[in-house]
Protein backbone atom coordinates (compact mmCIF):
# COMPACT_ATOMS: atom_id res chain seq x y z
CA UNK A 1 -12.84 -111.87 -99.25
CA UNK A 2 -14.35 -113.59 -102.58
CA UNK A 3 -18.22 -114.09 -102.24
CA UNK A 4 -17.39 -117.42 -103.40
CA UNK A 5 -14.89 -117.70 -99.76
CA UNK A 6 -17.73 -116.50 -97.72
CA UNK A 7 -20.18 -119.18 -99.61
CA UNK A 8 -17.70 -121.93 -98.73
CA UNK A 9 -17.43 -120.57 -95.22
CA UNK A 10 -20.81 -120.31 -94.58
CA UNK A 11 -22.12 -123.61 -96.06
CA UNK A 12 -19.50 -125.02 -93.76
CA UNK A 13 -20.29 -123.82 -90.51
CA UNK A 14 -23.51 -124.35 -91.25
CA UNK A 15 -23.90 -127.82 -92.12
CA UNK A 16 -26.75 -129.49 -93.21
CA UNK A 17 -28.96 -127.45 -90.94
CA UNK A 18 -31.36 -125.89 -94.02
CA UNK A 19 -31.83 -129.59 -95.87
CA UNK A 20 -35.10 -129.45 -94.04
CA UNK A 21 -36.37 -126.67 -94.83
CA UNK A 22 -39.57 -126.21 -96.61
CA UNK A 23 -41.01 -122.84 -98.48
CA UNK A 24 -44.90 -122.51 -99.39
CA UNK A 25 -45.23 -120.65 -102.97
CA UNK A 26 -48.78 -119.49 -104.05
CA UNK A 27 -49.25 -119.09 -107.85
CA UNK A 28 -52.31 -116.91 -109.13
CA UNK A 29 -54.56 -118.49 -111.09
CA UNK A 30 -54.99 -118.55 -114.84
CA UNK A 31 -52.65 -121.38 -116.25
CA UNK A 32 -54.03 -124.47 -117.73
CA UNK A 33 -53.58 -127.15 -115.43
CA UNK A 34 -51.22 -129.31 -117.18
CA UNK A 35 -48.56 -126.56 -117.40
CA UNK A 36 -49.30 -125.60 -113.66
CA UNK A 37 -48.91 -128.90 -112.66
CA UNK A 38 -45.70 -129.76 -114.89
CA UNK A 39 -44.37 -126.22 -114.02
CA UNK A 40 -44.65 -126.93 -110.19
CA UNK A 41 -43.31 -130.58 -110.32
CA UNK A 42 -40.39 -129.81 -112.21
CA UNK A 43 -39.35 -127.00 -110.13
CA UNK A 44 -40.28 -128.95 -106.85
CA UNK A 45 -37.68 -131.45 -108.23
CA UNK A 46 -34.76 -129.06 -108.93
CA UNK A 47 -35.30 -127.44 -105.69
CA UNK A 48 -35.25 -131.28 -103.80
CA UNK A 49 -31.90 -131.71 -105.11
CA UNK A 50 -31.04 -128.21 -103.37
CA UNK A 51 -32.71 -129.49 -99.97
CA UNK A 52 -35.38 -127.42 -100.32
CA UNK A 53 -38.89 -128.80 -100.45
CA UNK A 54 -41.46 -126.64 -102.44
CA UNK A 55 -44.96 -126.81 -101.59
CA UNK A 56 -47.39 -125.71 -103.39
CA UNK A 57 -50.79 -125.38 -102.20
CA UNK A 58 -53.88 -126.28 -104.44
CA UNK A 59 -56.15 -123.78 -102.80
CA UNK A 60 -54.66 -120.35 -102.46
CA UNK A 61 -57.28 -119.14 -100.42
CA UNK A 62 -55.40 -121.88 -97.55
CA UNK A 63 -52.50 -120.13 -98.02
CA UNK A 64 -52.68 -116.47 -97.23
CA UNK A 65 -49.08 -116.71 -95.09
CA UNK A 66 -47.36 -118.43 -98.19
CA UNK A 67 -43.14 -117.35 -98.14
CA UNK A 68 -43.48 -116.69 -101.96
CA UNK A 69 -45.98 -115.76 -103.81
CA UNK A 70 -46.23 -115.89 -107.81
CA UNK A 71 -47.93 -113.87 -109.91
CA UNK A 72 -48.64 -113.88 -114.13
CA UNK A 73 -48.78 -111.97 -116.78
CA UNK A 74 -49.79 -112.69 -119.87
CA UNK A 75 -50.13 -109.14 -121.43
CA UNK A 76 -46.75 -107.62 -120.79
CA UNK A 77 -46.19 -104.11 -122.16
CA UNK A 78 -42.84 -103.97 -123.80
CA UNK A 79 -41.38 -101.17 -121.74
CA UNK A 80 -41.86 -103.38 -118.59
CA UNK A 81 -38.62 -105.26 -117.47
CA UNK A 82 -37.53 -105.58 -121.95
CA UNK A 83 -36.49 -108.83 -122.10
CA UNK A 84 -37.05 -110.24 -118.86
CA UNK A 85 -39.17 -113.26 -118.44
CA UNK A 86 -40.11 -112.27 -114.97
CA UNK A 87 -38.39 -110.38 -111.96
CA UNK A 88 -38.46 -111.08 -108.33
CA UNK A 89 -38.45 -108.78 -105.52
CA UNK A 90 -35.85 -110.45 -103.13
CA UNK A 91 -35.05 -107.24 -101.04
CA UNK A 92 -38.80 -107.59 -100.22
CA UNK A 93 -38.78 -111.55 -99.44
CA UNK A 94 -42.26 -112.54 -101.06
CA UNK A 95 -43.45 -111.46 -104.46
CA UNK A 96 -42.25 -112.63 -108.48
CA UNK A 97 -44.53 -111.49 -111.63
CA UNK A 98 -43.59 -113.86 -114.83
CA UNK A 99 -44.14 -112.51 -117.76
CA UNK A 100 -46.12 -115.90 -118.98
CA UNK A 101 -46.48 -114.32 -122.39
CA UNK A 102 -43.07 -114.13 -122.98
CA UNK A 103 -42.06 -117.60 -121.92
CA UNK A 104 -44.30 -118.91 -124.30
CA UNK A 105 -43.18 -117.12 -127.04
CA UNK A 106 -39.61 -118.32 -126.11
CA UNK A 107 -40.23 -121.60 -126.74
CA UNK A 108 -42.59 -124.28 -128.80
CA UNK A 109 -45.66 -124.44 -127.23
CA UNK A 110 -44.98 -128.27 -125.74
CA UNK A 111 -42.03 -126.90 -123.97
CA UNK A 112 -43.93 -123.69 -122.39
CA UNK A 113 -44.26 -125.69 -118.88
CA UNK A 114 -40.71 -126.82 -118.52
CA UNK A 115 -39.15 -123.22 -119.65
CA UNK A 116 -41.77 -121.74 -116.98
CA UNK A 117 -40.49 -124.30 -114.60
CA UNK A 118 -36.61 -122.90 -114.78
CA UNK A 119 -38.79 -119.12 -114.77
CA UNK A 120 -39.88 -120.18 -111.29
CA UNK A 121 -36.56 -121.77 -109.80
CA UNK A 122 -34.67 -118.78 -111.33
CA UNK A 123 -36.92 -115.90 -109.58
CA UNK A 124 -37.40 -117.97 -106.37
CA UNK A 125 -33.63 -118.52 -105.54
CA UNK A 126 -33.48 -114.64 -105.91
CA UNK A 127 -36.16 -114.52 -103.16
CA UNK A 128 -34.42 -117.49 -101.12
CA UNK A 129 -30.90 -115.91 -101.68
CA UNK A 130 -32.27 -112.04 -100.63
CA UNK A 131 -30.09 -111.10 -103.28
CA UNK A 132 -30.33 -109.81 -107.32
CA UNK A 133 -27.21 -112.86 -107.92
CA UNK A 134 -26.54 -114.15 -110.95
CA UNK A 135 -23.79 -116.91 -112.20
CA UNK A 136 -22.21 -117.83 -115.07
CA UNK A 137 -23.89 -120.92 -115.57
CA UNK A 138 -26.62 -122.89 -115.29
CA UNK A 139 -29.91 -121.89 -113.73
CA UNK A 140 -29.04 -118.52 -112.22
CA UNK A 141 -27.64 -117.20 -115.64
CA UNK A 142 -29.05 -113.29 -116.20
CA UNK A 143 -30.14 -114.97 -119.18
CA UNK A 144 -30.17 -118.23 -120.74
CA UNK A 145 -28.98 -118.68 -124.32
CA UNK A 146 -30.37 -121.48 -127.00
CA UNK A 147 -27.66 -124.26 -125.57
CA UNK A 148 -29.39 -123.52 -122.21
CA UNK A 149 -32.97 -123.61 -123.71
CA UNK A 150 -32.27 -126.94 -125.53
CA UNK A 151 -30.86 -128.69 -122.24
CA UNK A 152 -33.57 -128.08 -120.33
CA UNK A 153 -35.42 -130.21 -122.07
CA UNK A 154 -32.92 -132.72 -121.96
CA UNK A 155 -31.16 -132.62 -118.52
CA UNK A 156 -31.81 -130.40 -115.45
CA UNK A 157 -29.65 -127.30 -115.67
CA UNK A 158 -27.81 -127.29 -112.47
CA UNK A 159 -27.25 -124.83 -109.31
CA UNK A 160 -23.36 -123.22 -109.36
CA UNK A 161 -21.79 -124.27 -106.00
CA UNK A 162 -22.27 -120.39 -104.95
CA UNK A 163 -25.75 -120.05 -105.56
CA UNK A 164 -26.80 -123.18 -103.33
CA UNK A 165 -24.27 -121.53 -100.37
CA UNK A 166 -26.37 -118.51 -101.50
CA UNK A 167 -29.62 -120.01 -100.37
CA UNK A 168 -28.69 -121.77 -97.49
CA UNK A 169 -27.28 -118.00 -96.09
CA UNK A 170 -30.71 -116.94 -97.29
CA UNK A 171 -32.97 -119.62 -95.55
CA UNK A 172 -30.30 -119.41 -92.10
CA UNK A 173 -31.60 -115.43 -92.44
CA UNK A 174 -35.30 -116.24 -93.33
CA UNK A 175 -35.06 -118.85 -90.52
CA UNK A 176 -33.26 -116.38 -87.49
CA UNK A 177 -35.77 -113.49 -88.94
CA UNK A 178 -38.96 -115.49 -88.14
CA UNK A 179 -37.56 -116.85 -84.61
CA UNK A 180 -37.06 -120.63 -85.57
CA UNK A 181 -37.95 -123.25 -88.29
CA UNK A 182 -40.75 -122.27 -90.70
């Protein structure tokens, strides 16, 4: 069967039952606060339209039990992940490093925070998912191209039907792993 068969299937059967659900991401310190804030807004908004409320914590120290947790670089060597803006370690369930210096050198500095934005939705649907999945479009492309780069600063790139089945299998999983609703 088609992963995109056992998406449809599974989104089906299991309704609406994830809309609710709510993941706690903790981001290491070291950003100006503007980008932070812009970053975290922007990806709490893409992930809203998903059903999935972000929340993101303004003390980490209250947060020690946080599903995701986000940490920066901003002195990547080049042999480390070439050409990657960050990675995620979905098999794991918890940890992404972005590669902050990168991101910025992707883009004009003005659009750092909204590129880093797409950065964090990108690696945290890998950790939602549990799986390294990647589509042909929109925000779970392996990698985005200048078209893609250009629209997000126009328009929200979008999920791909099979990527938001993807995360509701992941969150039903997360959800039955931990005993109930987190």
């Amino acid at each position: 069967m088609k992963l995109s068969a056992v998406v449809t299937i599974a989104a089906i059967a299991g309704g609406s039952a994830w809309a609710d659900q709510t993941v706690t991401a903790r981001m290491a310190p070291g950003l100006d606060v503007r980008a932070r804030n812009v970053a975290q807004h922007l990806a709490s908004e893409i992930f809203a339209g998903a059903g999935v409320q972000l929340a993101w914590p303004r003390d980490c120290r209250s947060c020690p039990d946080a599903d995701i947790v986000v940490s920066l670089s901003f002195h990547t060597p080049a042999d480390q992940h070439p050409d990657a803006m960050a990675y995620a370690l979905p098999y794991e369930g918890t940890h992404i490093v972005v590669f902050y210096d990168r991101v910025q050198q992707k883009v004009e500095p003005s659009r750092a925070p909204i590129l880093l934005a797409y950065v964090l939705v990108h690696e945290i649907t890998h950790i939602l998912q549990g799986v390294m999945h990647h589509s042909a479009s929109g925000i779970m492309k392996p990698y985005w191209d200048a078209t893609d780069l250009f629209e997000m600063g126009r328009k929200p790139l979008k999920f791909a039907e099979e990527d938001l089945g993807l995360i509701q299998l992941g969150l039903d999983w997360r959800r039955s792993r931990l005993g109930g609703t987190h």
